[in-house]
PDB file of N, CA and C in Angstrom:
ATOM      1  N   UNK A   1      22.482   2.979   9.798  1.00  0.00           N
ATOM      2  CA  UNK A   1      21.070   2.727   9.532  1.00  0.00           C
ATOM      3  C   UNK A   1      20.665   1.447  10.231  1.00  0.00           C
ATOM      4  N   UNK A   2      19.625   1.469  10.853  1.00  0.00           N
ATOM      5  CA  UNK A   2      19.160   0.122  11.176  1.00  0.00           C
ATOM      6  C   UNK A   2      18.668  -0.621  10.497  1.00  0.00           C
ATOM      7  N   UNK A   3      18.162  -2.139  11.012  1.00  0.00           N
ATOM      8  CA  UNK A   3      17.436  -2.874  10.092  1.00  0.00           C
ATOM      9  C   UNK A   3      15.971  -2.474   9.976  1.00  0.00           C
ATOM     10  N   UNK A   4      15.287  -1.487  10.788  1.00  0.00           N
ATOM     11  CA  UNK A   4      14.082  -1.213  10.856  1.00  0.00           C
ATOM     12  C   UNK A   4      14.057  -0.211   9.286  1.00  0.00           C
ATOM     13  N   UNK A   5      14.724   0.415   9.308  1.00  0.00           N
ATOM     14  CA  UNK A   5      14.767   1.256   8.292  1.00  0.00           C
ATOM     15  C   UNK A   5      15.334   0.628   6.744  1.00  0.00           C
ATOM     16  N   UNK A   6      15.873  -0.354   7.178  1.00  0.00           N
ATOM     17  CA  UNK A   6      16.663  -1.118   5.879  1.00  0.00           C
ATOM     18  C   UNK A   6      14.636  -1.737   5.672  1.00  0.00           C
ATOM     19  N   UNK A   7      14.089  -2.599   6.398  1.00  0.00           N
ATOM     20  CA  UNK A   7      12.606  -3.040   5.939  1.00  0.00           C
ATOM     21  C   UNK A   7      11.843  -2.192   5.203  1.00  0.00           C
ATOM     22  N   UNK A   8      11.660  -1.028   5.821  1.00  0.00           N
ATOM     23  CA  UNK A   8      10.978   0.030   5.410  1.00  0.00           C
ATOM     24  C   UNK A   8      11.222   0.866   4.214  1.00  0.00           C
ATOM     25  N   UNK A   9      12.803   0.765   3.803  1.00  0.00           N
ATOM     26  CA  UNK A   9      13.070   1.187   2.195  1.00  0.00           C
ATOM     27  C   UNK A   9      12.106   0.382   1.239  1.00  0.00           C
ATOM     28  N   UNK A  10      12.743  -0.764   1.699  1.00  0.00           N
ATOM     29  CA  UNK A  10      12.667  -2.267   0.783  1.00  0.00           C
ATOM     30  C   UNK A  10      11.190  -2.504   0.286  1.00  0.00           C
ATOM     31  N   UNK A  11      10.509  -2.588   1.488  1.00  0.00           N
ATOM     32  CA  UNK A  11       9.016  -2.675   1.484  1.00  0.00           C
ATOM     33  C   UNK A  11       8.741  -1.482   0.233  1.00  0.00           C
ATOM     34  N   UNK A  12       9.009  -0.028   0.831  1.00  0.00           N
ATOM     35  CA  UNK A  12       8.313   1.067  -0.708  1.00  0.00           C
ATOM     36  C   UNK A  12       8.770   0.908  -1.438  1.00  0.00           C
ATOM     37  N   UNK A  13       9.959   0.599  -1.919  1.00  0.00           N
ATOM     38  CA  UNK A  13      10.347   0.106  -3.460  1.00  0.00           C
ATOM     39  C   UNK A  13       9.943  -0.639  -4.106  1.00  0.00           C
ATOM     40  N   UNK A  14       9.484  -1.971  -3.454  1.00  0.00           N
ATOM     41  CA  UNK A  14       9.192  -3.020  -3.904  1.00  0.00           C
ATOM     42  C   UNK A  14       8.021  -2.889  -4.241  1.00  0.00           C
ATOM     43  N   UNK A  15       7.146  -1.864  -3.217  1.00  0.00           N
ATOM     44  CA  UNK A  15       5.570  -1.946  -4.035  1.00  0.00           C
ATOM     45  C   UNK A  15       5.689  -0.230  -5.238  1.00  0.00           C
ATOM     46  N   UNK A  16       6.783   0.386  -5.205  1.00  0.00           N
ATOM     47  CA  UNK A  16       6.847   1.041  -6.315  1.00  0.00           C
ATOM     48  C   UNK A  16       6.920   0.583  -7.196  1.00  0.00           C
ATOM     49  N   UNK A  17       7.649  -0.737  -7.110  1.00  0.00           N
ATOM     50  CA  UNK A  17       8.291  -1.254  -8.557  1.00  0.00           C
ATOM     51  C   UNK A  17       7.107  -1.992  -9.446  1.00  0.00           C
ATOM     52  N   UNK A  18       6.009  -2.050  -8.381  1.00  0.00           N
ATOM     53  CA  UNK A  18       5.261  -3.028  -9.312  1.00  0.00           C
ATOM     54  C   UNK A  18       3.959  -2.330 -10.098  1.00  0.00           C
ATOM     55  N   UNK A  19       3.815  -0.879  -9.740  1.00  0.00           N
ATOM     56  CA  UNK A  19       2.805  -0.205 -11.226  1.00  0.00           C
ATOM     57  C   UNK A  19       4.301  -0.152 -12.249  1.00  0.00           C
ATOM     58  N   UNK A  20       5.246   0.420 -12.023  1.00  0.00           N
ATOM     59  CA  UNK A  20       6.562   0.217 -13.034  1.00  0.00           C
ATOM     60  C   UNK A  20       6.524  -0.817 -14.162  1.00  0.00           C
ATOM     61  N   UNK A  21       6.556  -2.168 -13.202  1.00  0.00           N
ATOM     62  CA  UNK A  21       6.447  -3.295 -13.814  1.00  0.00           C
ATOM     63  C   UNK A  21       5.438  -3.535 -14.404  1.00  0.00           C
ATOM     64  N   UNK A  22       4.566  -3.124 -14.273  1.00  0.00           N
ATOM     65  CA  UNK A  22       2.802  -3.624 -14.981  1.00  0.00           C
ATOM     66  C   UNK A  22       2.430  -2.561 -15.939  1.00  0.00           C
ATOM     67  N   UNK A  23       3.214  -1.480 -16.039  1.00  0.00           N
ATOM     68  CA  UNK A  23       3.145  -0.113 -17.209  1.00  0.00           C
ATOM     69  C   UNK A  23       4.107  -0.798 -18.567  1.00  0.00           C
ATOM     70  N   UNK A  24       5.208  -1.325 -17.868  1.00  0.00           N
ATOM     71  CA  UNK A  24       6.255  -1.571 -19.200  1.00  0.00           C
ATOM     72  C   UNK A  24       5.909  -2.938 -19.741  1.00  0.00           C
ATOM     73  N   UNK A  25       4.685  -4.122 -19.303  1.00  0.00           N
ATOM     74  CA  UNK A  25       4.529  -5.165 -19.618  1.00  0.00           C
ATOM     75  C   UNK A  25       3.548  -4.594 -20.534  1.00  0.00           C
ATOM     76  N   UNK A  26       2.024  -4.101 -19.571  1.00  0.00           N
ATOM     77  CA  UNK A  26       1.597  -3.802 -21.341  1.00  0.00           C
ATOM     78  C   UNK A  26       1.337  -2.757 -22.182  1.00  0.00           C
ATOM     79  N   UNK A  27       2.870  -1.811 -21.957  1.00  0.00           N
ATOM     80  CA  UNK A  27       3.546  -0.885 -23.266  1.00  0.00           C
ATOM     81  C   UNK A  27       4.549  -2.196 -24.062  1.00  0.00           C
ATOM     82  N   UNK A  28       5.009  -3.161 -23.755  1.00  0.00           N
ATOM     83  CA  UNK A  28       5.308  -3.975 -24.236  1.00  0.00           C
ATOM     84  C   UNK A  28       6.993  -3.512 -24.656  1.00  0.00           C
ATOM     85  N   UNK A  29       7.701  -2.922 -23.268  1.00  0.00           N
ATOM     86  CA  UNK A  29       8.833  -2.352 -23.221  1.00  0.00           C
ATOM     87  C   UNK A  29       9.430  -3.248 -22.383  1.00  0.00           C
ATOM     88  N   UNK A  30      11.076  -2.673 -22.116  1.00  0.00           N
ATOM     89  CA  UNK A  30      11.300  -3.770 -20.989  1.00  0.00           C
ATOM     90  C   UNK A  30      11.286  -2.823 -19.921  1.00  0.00           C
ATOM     91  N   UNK A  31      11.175  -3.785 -18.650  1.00  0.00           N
ATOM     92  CA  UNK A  31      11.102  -3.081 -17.725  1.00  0.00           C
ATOM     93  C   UNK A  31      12.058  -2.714 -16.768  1.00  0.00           C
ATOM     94  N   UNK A  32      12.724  -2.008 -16.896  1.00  0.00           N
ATOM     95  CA  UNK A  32      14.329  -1.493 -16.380  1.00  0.00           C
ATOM     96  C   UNK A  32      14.037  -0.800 -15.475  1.00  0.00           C
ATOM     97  N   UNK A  33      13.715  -0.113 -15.287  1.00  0.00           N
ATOM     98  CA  UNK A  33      13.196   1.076 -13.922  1.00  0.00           C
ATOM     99  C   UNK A  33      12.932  -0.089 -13.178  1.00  0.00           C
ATOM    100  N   UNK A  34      11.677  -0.636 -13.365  1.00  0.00           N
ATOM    101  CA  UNK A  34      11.275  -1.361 -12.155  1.00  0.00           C
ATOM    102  C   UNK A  34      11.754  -2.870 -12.030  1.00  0.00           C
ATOM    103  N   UNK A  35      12.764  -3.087 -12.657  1.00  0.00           N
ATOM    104  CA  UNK A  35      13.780  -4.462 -12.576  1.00  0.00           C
ATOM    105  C   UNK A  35      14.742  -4.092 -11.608  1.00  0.00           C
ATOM    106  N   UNK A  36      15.231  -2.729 -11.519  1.00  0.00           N
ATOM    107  CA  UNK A  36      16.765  -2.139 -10.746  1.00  0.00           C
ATOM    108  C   UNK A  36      15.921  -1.918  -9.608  1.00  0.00           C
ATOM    109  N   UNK A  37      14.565  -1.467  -9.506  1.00  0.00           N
ATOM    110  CA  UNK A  37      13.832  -1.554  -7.914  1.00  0.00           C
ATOM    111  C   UNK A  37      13.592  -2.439  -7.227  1.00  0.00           C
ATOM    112  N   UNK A  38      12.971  -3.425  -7.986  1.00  0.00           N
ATOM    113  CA  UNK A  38      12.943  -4.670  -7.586  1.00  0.00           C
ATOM    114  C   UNK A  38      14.606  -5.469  -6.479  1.00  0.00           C
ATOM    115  N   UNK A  39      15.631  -5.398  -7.611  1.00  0.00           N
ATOM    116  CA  UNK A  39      16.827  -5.858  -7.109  1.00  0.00           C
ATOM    117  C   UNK A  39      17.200  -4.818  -6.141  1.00  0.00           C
ATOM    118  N   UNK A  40      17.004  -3.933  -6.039  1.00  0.00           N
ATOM    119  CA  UNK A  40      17.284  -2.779  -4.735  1.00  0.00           C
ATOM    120  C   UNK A  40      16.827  -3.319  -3.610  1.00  0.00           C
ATOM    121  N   UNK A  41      14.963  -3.179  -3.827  1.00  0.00           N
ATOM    122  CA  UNK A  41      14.026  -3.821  -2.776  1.00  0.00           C
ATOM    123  C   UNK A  41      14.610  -5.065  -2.091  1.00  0.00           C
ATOM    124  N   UNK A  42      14.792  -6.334  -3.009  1.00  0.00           N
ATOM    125  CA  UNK A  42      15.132  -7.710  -2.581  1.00  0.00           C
ATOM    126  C   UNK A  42      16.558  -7.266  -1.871  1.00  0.00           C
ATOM    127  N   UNK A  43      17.571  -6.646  -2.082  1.00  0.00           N
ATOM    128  CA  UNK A  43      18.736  -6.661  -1.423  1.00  0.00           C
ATOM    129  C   UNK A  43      18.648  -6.012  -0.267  1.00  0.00           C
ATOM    130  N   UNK A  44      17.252  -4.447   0.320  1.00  0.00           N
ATOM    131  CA  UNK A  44      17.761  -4.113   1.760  1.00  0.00           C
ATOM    132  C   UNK A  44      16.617  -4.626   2.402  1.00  0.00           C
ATOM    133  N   UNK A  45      16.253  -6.138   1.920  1.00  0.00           N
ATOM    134  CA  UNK A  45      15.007  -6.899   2.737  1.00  0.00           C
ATOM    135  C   UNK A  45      15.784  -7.847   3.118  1.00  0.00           C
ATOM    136  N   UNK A  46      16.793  -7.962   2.328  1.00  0.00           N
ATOM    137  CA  UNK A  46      17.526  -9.535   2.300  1.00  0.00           C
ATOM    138  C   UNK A  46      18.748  -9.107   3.612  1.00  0.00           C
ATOM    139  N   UNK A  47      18.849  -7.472   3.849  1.00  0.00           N
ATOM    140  CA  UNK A  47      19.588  -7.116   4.398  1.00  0.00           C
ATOM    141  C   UNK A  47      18.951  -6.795   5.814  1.00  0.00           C
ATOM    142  N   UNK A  48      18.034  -6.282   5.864  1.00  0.00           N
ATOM    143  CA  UNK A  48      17.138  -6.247   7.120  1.00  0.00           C
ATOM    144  C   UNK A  48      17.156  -7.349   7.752  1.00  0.00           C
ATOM    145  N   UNK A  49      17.023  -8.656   6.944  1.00  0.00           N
ATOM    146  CA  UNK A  49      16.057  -9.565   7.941  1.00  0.00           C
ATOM    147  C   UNK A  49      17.278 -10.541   8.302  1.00  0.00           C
ATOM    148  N   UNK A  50      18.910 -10.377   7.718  1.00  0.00           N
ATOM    149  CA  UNK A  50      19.752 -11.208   7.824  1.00  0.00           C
ATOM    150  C   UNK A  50      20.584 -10.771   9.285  1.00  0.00           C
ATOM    151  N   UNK A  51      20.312  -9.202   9.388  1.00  0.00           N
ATOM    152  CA  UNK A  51      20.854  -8.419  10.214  1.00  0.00           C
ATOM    153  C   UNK A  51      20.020  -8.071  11.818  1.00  0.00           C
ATOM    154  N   UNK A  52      18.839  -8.490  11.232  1.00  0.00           N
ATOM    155  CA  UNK A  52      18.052  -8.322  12.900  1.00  0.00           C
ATOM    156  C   UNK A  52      18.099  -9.630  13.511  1.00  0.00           C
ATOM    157  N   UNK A  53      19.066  -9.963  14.723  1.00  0.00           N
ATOM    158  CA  UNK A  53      18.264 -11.248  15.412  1.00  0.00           C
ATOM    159  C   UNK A  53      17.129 -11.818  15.513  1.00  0.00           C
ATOM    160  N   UNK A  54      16.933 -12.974  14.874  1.00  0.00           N
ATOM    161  CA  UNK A  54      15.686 -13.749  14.846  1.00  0.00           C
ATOM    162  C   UNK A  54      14.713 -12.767  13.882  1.00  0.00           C
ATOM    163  N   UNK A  55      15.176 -12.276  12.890  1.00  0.00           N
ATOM    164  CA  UNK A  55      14.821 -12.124  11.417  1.00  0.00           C
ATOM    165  C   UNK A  55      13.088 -11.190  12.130  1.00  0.00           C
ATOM    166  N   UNK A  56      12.205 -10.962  11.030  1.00  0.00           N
ATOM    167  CA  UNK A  56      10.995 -10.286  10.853  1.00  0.00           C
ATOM    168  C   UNK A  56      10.137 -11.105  10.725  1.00  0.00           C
ATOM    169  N   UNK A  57       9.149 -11.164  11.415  1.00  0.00           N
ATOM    170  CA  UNK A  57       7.599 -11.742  11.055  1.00  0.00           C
ATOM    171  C   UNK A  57       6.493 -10.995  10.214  1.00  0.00           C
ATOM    172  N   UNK A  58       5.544 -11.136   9.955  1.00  0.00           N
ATOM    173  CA  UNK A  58       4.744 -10.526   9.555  1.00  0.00           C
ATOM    174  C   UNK A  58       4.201  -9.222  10.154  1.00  0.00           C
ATOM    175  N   UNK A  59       3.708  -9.896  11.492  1.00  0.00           N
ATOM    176  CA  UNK A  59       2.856  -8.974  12.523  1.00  0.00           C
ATOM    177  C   UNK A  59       3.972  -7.779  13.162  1.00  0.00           C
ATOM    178  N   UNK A  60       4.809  -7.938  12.599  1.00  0.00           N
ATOM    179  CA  UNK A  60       6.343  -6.762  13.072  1.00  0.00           C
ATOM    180  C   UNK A  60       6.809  -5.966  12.008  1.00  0.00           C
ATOM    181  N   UNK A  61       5.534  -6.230  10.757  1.00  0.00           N
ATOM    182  CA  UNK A  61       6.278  -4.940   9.730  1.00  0.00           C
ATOM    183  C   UNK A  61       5.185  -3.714  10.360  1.00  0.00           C
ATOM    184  N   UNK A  62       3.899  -3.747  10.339  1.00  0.00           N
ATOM    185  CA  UNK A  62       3.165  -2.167  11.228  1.00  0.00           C
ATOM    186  C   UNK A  62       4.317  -1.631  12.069  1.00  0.00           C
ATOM    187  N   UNK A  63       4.931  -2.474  13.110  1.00  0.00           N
ATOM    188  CA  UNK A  63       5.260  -1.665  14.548  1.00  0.00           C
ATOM    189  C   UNK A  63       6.984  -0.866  13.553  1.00  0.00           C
ATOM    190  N   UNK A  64       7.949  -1.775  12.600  1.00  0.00           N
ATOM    191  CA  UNK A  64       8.528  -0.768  12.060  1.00  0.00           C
ATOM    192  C   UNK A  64       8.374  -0.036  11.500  1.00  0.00           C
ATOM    193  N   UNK A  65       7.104   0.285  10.687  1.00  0.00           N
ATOM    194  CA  UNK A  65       7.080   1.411  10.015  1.00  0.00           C
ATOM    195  C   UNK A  65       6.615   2.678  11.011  1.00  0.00           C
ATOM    196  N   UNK A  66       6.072   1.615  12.042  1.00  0.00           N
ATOM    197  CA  UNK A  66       5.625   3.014  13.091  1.00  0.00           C
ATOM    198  C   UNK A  66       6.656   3.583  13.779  1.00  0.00           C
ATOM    199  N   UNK A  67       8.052   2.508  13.805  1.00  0.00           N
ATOM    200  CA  UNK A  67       9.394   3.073  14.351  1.00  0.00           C
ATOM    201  C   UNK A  67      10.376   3.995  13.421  1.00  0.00           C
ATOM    202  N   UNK A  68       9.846   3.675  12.254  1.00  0.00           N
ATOM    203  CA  UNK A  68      10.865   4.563  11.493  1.00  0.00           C
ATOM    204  C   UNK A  68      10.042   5.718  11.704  1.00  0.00           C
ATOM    205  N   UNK A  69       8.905   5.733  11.776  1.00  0.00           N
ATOM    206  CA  UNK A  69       8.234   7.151  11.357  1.00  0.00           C
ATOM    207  C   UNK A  69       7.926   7.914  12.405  1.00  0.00           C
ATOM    208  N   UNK A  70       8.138   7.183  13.768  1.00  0.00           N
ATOM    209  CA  UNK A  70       8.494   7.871  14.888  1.00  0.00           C
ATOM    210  C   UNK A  70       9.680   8.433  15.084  1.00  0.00           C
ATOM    211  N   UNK A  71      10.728   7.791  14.564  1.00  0.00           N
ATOM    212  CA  UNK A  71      12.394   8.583  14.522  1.00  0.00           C
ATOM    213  C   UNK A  71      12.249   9.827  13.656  1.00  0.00           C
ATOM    214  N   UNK A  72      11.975   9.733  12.237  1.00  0.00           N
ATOM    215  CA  UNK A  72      11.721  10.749  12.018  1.00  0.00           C
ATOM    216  C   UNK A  72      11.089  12.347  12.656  1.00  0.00           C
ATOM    217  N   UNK A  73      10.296  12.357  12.955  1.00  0.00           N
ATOM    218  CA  UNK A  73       8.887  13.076  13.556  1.00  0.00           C
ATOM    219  C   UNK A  73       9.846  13.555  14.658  1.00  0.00           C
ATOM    220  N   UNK A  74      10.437  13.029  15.619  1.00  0.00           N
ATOM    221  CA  UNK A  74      10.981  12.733  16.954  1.00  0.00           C
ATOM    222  C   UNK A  74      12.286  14.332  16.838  1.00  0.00           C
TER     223      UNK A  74
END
């Protein structure tokens, strides 16, 4: 797997995790689903950006998601 694709997990989890997180705060549960996404998310971001030379900028998350989703398609 590349690091383009390690960003691109990380990134949808991380914004999955957070209606997760904002459902079980006020059901006033804990939030386990979206605690184990969260730590998923943070680990293949932490893994992407340790593993690509000279790490990710901002203006370079569009062009990977347009690379993963061109491999796919392809």
């Amino acid at each position: 797997m590349n690091t383009d694709l390690y960003l691109v997990i990380g990134l949808t989890l991380g914004a999955l995790a957070i209606p997760s997180l904002l459902a079980a705060y006020s059901e006033g549960r804990a939030p386990r689903i979206g605690a184990i996404l969260v730590l998923i998310s943070g680990v293949l971001l932490a893994l992407a950006i340790s593993r690509k030379p000279g790490g990710y900028e901002i203006a370079d998350i569009p062009q990977a998601f347009m690379r993963v989703i061109g491999s796919f398609l392809n």
